[in-house]
N, C-alpha and C. Protein backbone atom coordinates (compact mmCIF):
# COMPACT_ATOMS: atom_id res chain seq x y z
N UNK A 1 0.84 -1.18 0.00
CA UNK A 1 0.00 0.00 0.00
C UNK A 1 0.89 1.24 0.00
N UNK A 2 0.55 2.18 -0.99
CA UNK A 2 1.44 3.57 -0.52
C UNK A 2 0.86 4.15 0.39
N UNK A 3 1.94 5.03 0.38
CA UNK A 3 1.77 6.24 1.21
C UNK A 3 0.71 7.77 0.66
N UNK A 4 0.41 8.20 1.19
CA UNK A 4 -0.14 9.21 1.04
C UNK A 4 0.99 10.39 0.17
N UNK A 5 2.20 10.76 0.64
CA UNK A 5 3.08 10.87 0.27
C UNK A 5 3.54 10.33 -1.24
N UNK A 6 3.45 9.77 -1.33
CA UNK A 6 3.82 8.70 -2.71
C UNK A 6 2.22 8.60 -3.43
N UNK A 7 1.57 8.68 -3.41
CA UNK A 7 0.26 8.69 -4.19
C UNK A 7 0.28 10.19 -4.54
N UNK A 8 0.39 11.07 -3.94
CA UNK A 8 0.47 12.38 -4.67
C UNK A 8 1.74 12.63 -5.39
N UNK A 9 2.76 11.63 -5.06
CA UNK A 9 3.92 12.38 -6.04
C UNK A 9 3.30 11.85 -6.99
N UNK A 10 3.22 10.67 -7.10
CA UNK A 10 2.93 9.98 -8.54
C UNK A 10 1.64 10.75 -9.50
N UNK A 11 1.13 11.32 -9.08
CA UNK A 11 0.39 12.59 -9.67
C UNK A 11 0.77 13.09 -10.21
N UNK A 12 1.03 13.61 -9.31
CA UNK A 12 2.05 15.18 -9.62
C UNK A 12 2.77 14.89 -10.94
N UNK A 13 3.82 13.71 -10.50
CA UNK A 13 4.15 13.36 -11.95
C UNK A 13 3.68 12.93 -13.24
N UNK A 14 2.91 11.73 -12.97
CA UNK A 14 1.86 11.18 -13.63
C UNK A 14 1.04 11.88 -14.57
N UNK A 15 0.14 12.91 -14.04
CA UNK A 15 -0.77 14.14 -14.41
C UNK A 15 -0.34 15.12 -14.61
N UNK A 16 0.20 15.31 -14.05
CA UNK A 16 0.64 17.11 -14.04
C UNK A 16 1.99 17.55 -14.57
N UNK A 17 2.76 16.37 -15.35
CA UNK A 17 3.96 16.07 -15.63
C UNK A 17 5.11 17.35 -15.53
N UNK A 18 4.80 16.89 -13.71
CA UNK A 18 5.92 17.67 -12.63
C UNK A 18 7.47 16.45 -12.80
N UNK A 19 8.72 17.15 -12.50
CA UNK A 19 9.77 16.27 -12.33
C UNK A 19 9.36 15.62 -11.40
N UNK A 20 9.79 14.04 -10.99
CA UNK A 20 9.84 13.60 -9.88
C UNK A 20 11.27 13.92 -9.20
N UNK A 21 12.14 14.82 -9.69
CA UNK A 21 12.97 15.43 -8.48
C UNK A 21 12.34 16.75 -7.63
N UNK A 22 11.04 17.31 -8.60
CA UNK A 22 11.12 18.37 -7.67
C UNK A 22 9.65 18.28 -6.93
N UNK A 23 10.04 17.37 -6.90
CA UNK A 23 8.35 16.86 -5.72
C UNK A 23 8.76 16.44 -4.49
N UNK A 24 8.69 17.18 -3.55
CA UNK A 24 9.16 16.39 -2.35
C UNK A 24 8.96 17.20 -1.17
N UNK A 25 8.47 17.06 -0.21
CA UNK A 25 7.47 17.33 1.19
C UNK A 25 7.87 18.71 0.98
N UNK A 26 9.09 20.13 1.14
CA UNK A 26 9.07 21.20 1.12
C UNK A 26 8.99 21.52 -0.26
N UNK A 27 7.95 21.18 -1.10
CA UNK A 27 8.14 21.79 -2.20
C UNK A 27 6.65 22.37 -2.49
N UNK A 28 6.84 23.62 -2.86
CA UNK A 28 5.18 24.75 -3.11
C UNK A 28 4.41 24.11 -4.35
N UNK A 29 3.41 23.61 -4.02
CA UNK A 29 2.59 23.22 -4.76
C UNK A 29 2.30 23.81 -6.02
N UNK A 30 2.09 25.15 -5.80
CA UNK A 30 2.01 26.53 -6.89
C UNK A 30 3.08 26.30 -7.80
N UNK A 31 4.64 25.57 -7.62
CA UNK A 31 5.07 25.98 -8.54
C UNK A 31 4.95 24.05 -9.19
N UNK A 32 4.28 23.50 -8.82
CA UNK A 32 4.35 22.14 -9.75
C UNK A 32 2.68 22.57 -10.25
N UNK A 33 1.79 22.67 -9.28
CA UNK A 33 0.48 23.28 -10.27
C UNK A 33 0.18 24.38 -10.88
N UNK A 34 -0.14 24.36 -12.31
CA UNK A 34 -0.57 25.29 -13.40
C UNK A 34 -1.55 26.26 -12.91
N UNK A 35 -2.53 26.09 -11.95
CA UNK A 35 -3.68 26.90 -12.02
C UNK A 35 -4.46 26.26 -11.12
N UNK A 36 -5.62 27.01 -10.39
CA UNK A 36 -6.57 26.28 -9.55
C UNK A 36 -7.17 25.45 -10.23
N UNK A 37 -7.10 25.18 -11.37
CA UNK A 37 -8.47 24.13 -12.07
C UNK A 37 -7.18 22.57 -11.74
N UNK A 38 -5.73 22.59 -11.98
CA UNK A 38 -5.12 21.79 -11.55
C UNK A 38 -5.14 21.29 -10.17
N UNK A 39 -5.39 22.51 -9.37
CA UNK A 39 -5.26 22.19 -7.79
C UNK A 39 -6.21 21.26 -7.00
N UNK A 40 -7.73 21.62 -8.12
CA UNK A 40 -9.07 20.64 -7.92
C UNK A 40 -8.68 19.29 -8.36
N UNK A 41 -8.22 19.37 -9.91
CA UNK A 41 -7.72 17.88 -10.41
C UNK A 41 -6.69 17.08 -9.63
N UNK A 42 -6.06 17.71 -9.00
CA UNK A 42 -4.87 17.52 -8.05
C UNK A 42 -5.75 16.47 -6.84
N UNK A 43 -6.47 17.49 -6.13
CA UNK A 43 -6.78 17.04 -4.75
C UNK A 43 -8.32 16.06 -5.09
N UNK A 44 -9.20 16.11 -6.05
CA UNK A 44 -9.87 14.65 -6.06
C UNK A 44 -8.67 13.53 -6.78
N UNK A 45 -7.96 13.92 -7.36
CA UNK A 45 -7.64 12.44 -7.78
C UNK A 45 -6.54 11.92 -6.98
N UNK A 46 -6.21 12.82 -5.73
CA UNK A 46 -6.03 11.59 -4.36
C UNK A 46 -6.85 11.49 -3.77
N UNK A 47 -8.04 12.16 -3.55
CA UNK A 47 -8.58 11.68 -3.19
C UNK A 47 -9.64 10.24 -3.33
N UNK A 48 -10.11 10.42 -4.86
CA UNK A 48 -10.30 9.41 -5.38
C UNK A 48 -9.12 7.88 -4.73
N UNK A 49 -8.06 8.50 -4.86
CA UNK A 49 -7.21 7.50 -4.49
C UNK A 49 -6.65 6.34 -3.22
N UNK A 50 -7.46 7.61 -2.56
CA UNK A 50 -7.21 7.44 -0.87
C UNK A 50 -8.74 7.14 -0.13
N UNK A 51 -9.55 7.28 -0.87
CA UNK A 51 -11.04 7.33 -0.77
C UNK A 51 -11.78 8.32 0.37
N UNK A 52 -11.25 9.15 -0.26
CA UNK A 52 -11.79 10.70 0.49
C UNK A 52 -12.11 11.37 0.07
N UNK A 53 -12.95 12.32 0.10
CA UNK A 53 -13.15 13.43 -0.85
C UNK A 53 -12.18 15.32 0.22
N UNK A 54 -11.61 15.62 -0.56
CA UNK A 54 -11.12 17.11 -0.39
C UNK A 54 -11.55 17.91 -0.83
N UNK A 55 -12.16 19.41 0.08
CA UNK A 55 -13.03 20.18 -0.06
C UNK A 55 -11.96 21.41 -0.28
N UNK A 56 -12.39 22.32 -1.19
CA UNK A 56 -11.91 23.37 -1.49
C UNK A 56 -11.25 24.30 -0.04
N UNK A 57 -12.60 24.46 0.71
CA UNK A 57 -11.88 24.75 1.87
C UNK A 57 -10.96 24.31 2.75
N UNK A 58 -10.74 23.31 2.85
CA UNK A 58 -9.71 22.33 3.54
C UNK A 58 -8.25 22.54 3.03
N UNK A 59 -7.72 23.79 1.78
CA UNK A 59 -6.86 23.46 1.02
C UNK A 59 -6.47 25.07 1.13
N UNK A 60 -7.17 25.61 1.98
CA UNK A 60 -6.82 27.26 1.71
C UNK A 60 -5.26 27.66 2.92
N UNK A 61 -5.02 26.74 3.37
CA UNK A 61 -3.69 26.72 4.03
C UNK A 61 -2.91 26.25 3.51
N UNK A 62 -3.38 25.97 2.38
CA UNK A 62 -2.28 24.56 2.23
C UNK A 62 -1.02 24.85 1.31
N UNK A 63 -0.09 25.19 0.96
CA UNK A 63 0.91 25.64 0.50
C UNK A 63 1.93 24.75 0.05
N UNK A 64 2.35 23.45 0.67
CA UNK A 64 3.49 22.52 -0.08
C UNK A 64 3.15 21.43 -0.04
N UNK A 65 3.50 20.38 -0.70
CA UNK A 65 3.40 19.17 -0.36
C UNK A 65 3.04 18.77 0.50
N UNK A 66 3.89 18.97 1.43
CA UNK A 66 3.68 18.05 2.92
C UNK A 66 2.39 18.44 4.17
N UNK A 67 2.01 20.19 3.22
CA UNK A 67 0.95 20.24 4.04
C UNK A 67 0.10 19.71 3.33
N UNK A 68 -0.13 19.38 2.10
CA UNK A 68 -1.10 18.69 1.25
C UNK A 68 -1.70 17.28 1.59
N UNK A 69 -0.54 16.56 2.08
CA UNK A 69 -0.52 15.37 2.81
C UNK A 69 -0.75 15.18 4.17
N UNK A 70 -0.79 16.23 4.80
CA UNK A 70 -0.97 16.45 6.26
C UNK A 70 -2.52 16.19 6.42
N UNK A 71 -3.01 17.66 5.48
CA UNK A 71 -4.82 17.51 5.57
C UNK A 71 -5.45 16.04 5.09
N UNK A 72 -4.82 15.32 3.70
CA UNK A 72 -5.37 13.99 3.64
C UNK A 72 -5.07 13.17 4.69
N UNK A 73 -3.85 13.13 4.97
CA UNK A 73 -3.98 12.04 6.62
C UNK A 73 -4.57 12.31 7.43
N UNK A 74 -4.76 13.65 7.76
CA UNK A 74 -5.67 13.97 8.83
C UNK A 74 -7.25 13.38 8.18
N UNK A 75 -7.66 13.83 7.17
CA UNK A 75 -8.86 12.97 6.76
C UNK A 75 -9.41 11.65 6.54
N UNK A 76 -7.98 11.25 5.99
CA UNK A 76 -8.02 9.15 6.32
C UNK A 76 -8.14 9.15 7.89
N UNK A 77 -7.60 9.16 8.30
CA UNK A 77 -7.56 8.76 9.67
C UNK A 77 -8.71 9.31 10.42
N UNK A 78 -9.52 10.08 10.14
CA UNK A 78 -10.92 10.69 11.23
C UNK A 78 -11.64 9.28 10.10
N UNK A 79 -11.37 9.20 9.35
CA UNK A 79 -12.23 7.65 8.40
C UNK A 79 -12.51 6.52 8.78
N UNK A 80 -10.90 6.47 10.08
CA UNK A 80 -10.56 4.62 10.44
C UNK A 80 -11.65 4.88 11.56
């Protein structure tokens, strides 16, 4: 099973064809996503992934990677 961590890089890369060198927990989201319409495609399709849904509001702090992954773990886990 991945990580939460690792399901969004592979995005990132995957989709959004970000380097996978410059993906990594201190890295600003803004500069691997194009635009808010990416940031939506971004956060359902981990969520899709992780089986959560992420709300627009939930994301207005959210600034790098690792806080990106912070709010989905925090959401898997209120799940278990």
């Amino acid at each position: 099973m991945s990580t939460i961590l690792e399901t969004a890089t592979r995005i990132l890369v995957d989709k959004f064809d970000a380097s996978a060198e410059d993906v990594f927990p201190d890295a600003v989201l803004e500069d691997l996503l194009s635009d808010s319409l990416d940031w939506v495609e971004f956060a359902v399709a981990v969520g899709d992934e992780v089986g959560t849904r992420i709300r627009d509001e939930e994301l207005t702090d959210v600034r790098t990677v690792a806080d990106f992954v912070a709010v989905v773990e925090e959401k898997v886990g209120a799940l278990k």
